[in-house]
Each structure stands twice: as C-alpha cells, then as structure tokens.
C-alpha atoms as a PDB file:
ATOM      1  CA  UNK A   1      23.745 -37.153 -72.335  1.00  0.00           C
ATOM      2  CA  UNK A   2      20.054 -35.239 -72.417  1.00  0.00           C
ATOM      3  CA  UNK A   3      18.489 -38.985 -71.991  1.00  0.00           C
ATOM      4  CA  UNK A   4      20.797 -39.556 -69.212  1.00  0.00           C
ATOM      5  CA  UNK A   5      20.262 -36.428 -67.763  1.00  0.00           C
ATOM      6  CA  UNK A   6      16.707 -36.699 -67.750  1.00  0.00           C
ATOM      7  CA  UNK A   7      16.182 -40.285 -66.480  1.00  0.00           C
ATOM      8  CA  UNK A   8      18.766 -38.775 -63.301  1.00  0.00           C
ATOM      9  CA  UNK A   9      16.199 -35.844 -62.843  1.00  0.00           C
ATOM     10  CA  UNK A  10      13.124 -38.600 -62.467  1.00  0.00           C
ATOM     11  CA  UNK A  11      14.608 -41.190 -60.931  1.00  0.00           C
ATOM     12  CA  UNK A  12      15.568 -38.831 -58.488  1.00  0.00           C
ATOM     13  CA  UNK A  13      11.711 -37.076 -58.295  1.00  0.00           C
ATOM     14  CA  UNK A  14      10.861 -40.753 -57.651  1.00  0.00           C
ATOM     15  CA  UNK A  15      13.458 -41.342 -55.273  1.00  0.00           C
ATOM     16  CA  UNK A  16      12.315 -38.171 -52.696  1.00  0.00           C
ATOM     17  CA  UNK A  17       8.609 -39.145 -53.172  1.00  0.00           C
ATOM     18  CA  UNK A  18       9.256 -42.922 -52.130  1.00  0.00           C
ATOM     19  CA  UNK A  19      11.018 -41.499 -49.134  1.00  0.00           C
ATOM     20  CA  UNK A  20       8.507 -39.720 -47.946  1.00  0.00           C
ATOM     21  CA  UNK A  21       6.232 -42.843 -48.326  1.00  0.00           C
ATOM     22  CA  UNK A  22       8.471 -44.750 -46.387  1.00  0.00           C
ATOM     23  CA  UNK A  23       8.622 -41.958 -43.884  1.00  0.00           C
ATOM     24  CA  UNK A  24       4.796 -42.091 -43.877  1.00  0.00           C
ATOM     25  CA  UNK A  25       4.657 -45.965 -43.410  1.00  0.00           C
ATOM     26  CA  UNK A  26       7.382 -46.020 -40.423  1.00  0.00           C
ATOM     27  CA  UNK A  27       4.851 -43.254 -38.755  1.00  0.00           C
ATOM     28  CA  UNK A  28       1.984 -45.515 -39.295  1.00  0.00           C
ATOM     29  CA  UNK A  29       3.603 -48.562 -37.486  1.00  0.00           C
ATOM     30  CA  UNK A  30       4.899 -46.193 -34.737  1.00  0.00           C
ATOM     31  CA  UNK A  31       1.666 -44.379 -34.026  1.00  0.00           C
ATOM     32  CA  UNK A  32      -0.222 -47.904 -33.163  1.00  0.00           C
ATOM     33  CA  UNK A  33       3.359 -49.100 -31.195  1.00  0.00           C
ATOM     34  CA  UNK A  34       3.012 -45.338 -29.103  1.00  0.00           C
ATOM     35  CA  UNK A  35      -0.316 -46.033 -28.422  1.00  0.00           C
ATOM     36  CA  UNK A  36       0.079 -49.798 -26.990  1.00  0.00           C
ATOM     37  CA  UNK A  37       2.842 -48.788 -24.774  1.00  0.00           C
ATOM     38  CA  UNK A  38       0.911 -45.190 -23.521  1.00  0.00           C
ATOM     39  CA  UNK A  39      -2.535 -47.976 -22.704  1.00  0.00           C
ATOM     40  CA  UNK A  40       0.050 -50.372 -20.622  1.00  0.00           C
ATOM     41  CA  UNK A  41       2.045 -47.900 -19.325  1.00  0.00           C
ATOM     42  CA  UNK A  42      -0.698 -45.368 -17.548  1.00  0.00           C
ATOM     43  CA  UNK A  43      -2.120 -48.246 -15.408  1.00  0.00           C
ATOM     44  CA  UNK A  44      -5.650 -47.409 -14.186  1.00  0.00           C
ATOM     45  CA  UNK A  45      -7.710 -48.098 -10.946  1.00  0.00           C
ATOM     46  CA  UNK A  46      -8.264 -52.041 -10.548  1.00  0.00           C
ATOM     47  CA  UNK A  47      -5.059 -52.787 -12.455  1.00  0.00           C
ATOM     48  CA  UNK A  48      -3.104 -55.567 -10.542  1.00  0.00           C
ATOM     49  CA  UNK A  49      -0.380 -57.492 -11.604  1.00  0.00           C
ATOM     50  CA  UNK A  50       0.679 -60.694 -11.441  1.00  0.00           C
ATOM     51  CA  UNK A  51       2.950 -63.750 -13.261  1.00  0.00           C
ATOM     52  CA  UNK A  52       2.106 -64.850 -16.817  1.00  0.00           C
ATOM     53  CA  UNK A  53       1.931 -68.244 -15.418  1.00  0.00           C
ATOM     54  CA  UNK A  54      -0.503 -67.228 -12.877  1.00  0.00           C
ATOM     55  CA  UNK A  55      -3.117 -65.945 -15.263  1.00  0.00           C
ATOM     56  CA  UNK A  56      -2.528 -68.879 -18.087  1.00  0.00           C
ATOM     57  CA  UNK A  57      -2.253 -72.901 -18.231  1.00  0.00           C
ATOM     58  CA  UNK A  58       1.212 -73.547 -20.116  1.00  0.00           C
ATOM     59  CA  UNK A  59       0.465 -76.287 -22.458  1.00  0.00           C
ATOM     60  CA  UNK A  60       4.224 -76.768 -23.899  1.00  0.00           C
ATOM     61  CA  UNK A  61       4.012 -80.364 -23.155  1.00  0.00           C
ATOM     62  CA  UNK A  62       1.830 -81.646 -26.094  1.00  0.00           C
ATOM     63  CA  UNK A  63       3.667 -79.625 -28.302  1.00  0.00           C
ATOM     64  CA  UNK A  64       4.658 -82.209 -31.304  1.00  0.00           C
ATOM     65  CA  UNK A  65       7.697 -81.014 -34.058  1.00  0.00           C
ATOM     66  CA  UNK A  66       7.726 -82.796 -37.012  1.00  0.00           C
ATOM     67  CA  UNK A  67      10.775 -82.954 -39.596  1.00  0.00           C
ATOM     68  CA  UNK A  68       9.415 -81.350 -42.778  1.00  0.00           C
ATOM     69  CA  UNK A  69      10.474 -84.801 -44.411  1.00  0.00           C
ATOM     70  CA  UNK A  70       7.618 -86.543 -42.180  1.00  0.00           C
ATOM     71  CA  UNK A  71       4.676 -84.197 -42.288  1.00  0.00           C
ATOM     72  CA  UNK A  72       1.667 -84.907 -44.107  1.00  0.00           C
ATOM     73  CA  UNK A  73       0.177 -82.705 -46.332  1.00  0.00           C
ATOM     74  CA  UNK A  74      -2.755 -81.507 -45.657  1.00  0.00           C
ATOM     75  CA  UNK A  75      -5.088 -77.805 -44.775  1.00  0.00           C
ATOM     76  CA  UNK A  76      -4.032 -77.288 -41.090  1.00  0.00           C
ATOM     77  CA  UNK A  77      -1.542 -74.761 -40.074  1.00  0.00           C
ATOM     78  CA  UNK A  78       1.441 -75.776 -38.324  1.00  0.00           C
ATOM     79  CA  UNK A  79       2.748 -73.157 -36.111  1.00  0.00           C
ATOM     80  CA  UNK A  80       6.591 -72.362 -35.437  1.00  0.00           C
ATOM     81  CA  UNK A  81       7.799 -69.230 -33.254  1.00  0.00           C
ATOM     82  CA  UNK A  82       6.768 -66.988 -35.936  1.00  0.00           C
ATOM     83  CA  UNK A  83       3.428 -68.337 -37.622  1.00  0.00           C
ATOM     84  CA  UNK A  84       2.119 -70.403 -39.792  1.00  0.00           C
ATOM     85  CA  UNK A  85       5.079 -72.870 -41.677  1.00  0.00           C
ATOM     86  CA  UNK A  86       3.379 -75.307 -43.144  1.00  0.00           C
ATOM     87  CA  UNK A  87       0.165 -76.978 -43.477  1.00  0.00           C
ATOM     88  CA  UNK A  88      -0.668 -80.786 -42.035  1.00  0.00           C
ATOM     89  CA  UNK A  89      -3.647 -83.208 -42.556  1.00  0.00           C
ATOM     90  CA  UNK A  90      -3.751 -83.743 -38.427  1.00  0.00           C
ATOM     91  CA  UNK A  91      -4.165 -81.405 -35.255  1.00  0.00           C
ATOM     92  CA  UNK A  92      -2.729 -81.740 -31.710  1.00  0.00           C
ATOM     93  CA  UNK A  93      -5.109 -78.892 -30.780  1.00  0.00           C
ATOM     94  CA  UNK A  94      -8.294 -77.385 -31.411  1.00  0.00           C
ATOM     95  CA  UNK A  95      -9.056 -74.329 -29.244  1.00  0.00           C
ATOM     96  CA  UNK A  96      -8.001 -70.361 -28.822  1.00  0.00           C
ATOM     97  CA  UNK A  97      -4.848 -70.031 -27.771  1.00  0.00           C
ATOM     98  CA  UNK A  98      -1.653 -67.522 -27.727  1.00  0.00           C
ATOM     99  CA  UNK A  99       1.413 -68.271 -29.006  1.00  0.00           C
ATOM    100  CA  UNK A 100       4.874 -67.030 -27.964  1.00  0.00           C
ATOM    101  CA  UNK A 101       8.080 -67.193 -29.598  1.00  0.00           C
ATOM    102  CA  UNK A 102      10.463 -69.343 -27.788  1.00  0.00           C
ATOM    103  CA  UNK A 103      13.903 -68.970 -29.592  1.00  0.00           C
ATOM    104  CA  UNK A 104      15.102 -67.019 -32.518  1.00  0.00           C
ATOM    105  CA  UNK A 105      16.491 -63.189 -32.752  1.00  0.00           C
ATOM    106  CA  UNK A 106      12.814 -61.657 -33.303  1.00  0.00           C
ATOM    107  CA  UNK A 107      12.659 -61.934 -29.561  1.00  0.00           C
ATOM    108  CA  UNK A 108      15.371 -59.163 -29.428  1.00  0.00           C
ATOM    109  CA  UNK A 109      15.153 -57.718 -32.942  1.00  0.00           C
ATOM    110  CA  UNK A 110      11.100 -57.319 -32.461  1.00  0.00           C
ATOM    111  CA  UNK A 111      10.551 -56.683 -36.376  1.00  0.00           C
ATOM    112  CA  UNK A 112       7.212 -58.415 -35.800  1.00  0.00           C
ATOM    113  CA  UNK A 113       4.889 -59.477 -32.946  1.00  0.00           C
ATOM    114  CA  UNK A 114       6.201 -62.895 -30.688  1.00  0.00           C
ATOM    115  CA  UNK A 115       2.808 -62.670 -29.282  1.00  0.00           C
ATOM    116  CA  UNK A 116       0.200 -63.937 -31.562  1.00  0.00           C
ATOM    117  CA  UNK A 117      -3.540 -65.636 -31.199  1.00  0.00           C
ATOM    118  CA  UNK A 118      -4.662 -68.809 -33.203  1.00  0.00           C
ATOM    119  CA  UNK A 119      -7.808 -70.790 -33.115  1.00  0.00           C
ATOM    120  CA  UNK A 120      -9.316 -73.502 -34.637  1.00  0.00           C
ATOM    121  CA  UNK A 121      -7.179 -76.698 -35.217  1.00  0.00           C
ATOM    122  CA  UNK A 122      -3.588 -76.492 -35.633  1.00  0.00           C
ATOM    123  CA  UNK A 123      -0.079 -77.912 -34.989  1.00  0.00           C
ATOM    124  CA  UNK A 124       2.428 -76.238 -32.809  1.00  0.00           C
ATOM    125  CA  UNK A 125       6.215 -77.064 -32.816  1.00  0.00           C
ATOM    126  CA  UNK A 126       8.738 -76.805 -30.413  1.00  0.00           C
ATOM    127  CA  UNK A 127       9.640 -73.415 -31.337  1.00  0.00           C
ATOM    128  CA  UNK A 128       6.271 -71.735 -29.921  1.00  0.00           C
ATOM    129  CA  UNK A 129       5.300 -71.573 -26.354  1.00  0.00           C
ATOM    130  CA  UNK A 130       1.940 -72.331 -26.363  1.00  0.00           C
ATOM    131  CA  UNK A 131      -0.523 -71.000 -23.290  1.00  0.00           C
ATOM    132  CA  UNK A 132      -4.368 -71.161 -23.060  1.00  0.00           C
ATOM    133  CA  UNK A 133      -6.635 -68.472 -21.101  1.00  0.00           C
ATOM    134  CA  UNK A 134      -9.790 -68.945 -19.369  1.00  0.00           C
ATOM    135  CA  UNK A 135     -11.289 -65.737 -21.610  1.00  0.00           C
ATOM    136  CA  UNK A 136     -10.614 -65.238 -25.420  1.00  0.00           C
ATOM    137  CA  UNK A 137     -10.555 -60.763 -23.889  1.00  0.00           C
ATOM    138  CA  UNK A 138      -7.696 -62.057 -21.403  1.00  0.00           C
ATOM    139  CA  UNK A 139      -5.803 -63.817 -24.210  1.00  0.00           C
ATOM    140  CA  UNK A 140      -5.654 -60.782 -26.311  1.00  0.00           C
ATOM    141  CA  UNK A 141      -4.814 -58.224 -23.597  1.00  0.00           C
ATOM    142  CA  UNK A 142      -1.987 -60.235 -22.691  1.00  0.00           C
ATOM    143  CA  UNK A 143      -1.049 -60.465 -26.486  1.00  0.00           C
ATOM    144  CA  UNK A 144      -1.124 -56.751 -26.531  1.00  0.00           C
ATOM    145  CA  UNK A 145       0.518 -56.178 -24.010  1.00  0.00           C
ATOM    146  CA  UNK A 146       3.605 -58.853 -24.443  1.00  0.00           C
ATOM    147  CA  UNK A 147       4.117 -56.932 -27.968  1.00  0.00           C
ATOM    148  CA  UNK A 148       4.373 -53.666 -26.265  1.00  0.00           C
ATOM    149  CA  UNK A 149       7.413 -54.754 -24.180  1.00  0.00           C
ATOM    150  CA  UNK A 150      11.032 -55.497 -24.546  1.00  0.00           C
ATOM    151  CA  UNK A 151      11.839 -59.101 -23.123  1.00  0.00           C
ATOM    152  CA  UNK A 152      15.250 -58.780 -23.243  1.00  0.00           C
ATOM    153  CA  UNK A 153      15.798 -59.564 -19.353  1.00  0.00           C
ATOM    154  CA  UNK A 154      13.780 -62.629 -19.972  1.00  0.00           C
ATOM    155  CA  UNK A 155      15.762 -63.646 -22.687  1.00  0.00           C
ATOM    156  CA  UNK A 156      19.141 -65.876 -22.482  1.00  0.00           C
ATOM    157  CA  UNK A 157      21.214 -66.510 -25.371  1.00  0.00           C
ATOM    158  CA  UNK A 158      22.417 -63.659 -27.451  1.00  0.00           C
ATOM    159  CA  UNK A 159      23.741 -65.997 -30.764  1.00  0.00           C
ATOM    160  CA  UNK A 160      20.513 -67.655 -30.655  1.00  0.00           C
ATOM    161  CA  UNK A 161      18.195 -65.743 -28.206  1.00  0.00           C
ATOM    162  CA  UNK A 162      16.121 -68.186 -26.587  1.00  0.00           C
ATOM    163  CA  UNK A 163      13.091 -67.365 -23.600  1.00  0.00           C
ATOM    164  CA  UNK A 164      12.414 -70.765 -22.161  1.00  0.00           C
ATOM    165  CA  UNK A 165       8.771 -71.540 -20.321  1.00  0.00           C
ATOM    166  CA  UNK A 166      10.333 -70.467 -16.410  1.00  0.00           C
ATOM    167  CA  UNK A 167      11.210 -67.204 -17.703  1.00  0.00           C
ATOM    168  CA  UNK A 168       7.964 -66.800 -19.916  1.00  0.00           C
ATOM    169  CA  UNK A 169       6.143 -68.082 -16.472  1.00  0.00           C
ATOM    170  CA  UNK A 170       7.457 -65.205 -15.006  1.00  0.00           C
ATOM    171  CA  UNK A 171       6.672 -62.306 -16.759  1.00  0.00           C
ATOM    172  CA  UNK A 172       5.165 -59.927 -15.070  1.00  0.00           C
ATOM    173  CA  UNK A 173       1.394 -58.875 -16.973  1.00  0.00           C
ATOM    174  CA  UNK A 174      -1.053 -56.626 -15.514  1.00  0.00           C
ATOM    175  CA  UNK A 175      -4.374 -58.271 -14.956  1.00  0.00           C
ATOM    176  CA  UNK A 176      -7.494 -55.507 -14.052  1.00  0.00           C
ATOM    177  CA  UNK A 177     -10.782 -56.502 -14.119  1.00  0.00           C
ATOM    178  CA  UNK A 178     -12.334 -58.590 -17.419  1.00  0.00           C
ATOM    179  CA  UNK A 179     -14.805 -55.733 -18.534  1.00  0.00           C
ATOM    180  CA  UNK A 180     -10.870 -53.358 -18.476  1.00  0.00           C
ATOM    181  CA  UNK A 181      -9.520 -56.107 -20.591  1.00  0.00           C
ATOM    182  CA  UNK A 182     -12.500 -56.493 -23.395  1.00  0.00           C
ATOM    183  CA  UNK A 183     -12.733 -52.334 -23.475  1.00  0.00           C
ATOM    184  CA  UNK A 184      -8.739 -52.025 -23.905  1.00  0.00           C
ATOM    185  CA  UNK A 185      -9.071 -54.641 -26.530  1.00  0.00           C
ATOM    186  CA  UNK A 186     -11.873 -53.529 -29.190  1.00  0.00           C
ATOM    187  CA  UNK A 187      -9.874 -49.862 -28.663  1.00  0.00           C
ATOM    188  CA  UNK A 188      -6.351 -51.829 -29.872  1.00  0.00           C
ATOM    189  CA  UNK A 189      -7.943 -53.560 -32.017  1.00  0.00           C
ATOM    190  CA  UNK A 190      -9.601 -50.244 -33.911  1.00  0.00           C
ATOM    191  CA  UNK A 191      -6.580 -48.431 -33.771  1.00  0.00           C
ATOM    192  CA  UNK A 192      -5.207 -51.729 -35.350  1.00  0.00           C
ATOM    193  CA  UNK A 193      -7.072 -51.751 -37.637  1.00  0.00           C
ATOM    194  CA  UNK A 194      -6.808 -48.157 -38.787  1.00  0.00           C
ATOM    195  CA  UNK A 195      -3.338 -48.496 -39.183  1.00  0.00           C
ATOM    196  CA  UNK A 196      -2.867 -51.621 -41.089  1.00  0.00           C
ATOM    197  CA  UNK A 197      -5.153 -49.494 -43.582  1.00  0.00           C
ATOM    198  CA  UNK A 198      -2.835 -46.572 -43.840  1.00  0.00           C
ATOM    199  CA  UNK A 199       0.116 -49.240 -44.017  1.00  0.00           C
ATOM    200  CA  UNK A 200      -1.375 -50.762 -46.531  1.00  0.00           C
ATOM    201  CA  UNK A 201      -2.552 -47.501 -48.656  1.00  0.00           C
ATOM    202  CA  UNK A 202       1.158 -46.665 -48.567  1.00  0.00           C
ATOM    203  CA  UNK A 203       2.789 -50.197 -49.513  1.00  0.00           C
ATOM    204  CA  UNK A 204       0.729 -49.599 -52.215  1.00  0.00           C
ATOM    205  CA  UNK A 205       2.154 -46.553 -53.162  1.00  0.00           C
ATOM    206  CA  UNK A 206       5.602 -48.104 -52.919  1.00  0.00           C
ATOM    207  CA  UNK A 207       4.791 -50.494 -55.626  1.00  0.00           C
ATOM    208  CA  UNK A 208       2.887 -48.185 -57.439  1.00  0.00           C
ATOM    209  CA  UNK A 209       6.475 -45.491 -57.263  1.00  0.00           C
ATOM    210  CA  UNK A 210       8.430 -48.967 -58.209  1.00  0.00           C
ATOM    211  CA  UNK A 211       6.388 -50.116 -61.080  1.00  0.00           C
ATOM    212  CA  UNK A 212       6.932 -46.278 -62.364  1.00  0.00           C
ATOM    213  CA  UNK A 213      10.556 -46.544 -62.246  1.00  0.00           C
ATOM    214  CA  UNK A 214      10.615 -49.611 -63.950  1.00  0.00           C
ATOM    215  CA  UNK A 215       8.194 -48.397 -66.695  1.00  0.00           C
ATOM    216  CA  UNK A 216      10.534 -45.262 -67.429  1.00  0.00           C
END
C-alpha cells in the first residue's frame, strides 16, 4: 500500500507538470498561427488581390504517380499531398516550387501545413498540386499565407476532402508589391523559427517527463 501510494503521488506530480508542458507547446504553435493570420489579415497600402492562378503557372500536368511496387530506389524525394514518401533514382522536376495538398482530410483537419516549398530535384504524385512562381519571395508569401486560411469553401468532398486545380486556381491571395512580400517573409520566417525552438525545447521536456515515469 505505501509503494502504491507513493508511485500515485509521483505519477501524479508528473502528470500536472507534463500538462503544463503540453499547455506550453499548444501556446507555442498558436502564437506563430496568431501572428500569420494578424500579417494577412491587416492588409497594408499596395496590397491587391488577385486569383492564385493569376500569380502562378499550374504545372499539374507533368505530375507522374508511381505504384510503390514500380519505383526505383534511389536519393530523390517523391512528394505526395503531405511531403516527402519515398525516395526515387529519377526526377520529373528540378526547380523551386510550392506544393499543395490536393485530397485527403488535412485539408479540413489542418494538423499540418498543405502549403509547402521544395527545391532541387524531386518527384511529385498525383496527390500534390504543384505551381511554380516567377520569385522564390512570391512563392513563400503565398505559402504563408495559404496556411493561414481555412479552405473549406474550396474544398468538395467531406469522406475524402478533395480541392481540385479550378478551385485551387481560384483562391483568392493578396499580391502587394515584391519588396512587401520578401519583408513579410524573413519576419515569418524569424518568428518561425523562434517557435519551432520553443516547440522543440518543450518536446523535449515531454520525453524527458516520459523517460522519468518510466524510470520510477
């Protein structure tokens, strides 16, 4: 009964303090997620607005899936709505680009970005819209900014959620002036940064409040 009794009374000390980690964590992602929809949503003085297909060439059309049975092995990523899959021994492109989810219920759920820049050679499936910009600062505003909004009116399909290239086409993105764009940017991309550190700092605490359990 004491040994019971005082495993209860730690494991419940450990319990609160991985709480308040969590707590801690969840602010971290919210502060940078406040931030990216206060930038977009406070428009400034030269900020127009026009169609995502107006500002970038949709390249969907060379998109090539493979079956996982008939890839090669090999060091290039192949991309699906959500990242990096696999990894091929051939390209289809070699360039900066953005990549959007086009099915699957992270378009609604948003648990992680749909937006997100590659470069280099890679391998896109059918599962990733795939758009190229005339400026790598235009590419990564528009990232930004399509992770700080809901797409849920561009979205059909609620079993399997789906946004196909018309409706992507016609998302409406701001579009101010190129020096805006590369200024908005490096701030994001600080504040990014800053909070991926804290997020990190306390995942580590979470394993470090796990490892303690487990050792007690």
């Amino acid at each position: 009964k004491r040994i019971v009794s005082k495993l209860d009374e730690c494991f419940e000390s450990i319990d609160k303090a991985r709480a308040n980690v969590e707590k801690n964590l969840q602010n971290a992602k919210d502060l940078f997620q406040s931030q990216l929809n206060q930038i977009f949503s406070q428009k400034g003085d030269g900020w127009v607005e026009k169609k995502l297909g107006e500002v970038a060439e949709n390249l969907d059309r060379k998109r090539i899936p493979i079956t996982k049975n008939k890839r090669v092995s090999g060091n290039i990523p192949y991309y699906g709505a959500s990242g990096i899959v696999d990894y091929v021994a051939d390209y289809i492109f070699d360039e900066d680009l953005l990549l959007v989810s086009e099915d699957g219920a992270n378009l609604l759920a948003r648990t992680y970005p749909i937006a997100f820049s590659i470069s280099g050679k890679s391998w896109v499936n059918n599962h990733a819209h795939v758009l190229r910009f005339n400026k790598i600062e235009s590419q990564r505003f528009v990232e930004y900014f399509l992770n700080s909004i809901p797409l849920d009116n561009y979205v059909s399909g609620m079993a399997q959620p789906k946004l196909n290239q018309n409706m992507l086409n016609s998302i409406i993105v701001p579009n101010p002036g190129i020096d805006i764009q590369k200024n908005t940017v490096n701030q994001l991309d600080k504040l990014r940064a800053q909070t991926q550190s804290l997020e990190s700092n306390y995942q580590q605490e979470l394993d470090a409040l796990d490892e303690l359990k487990k050792s007690i």
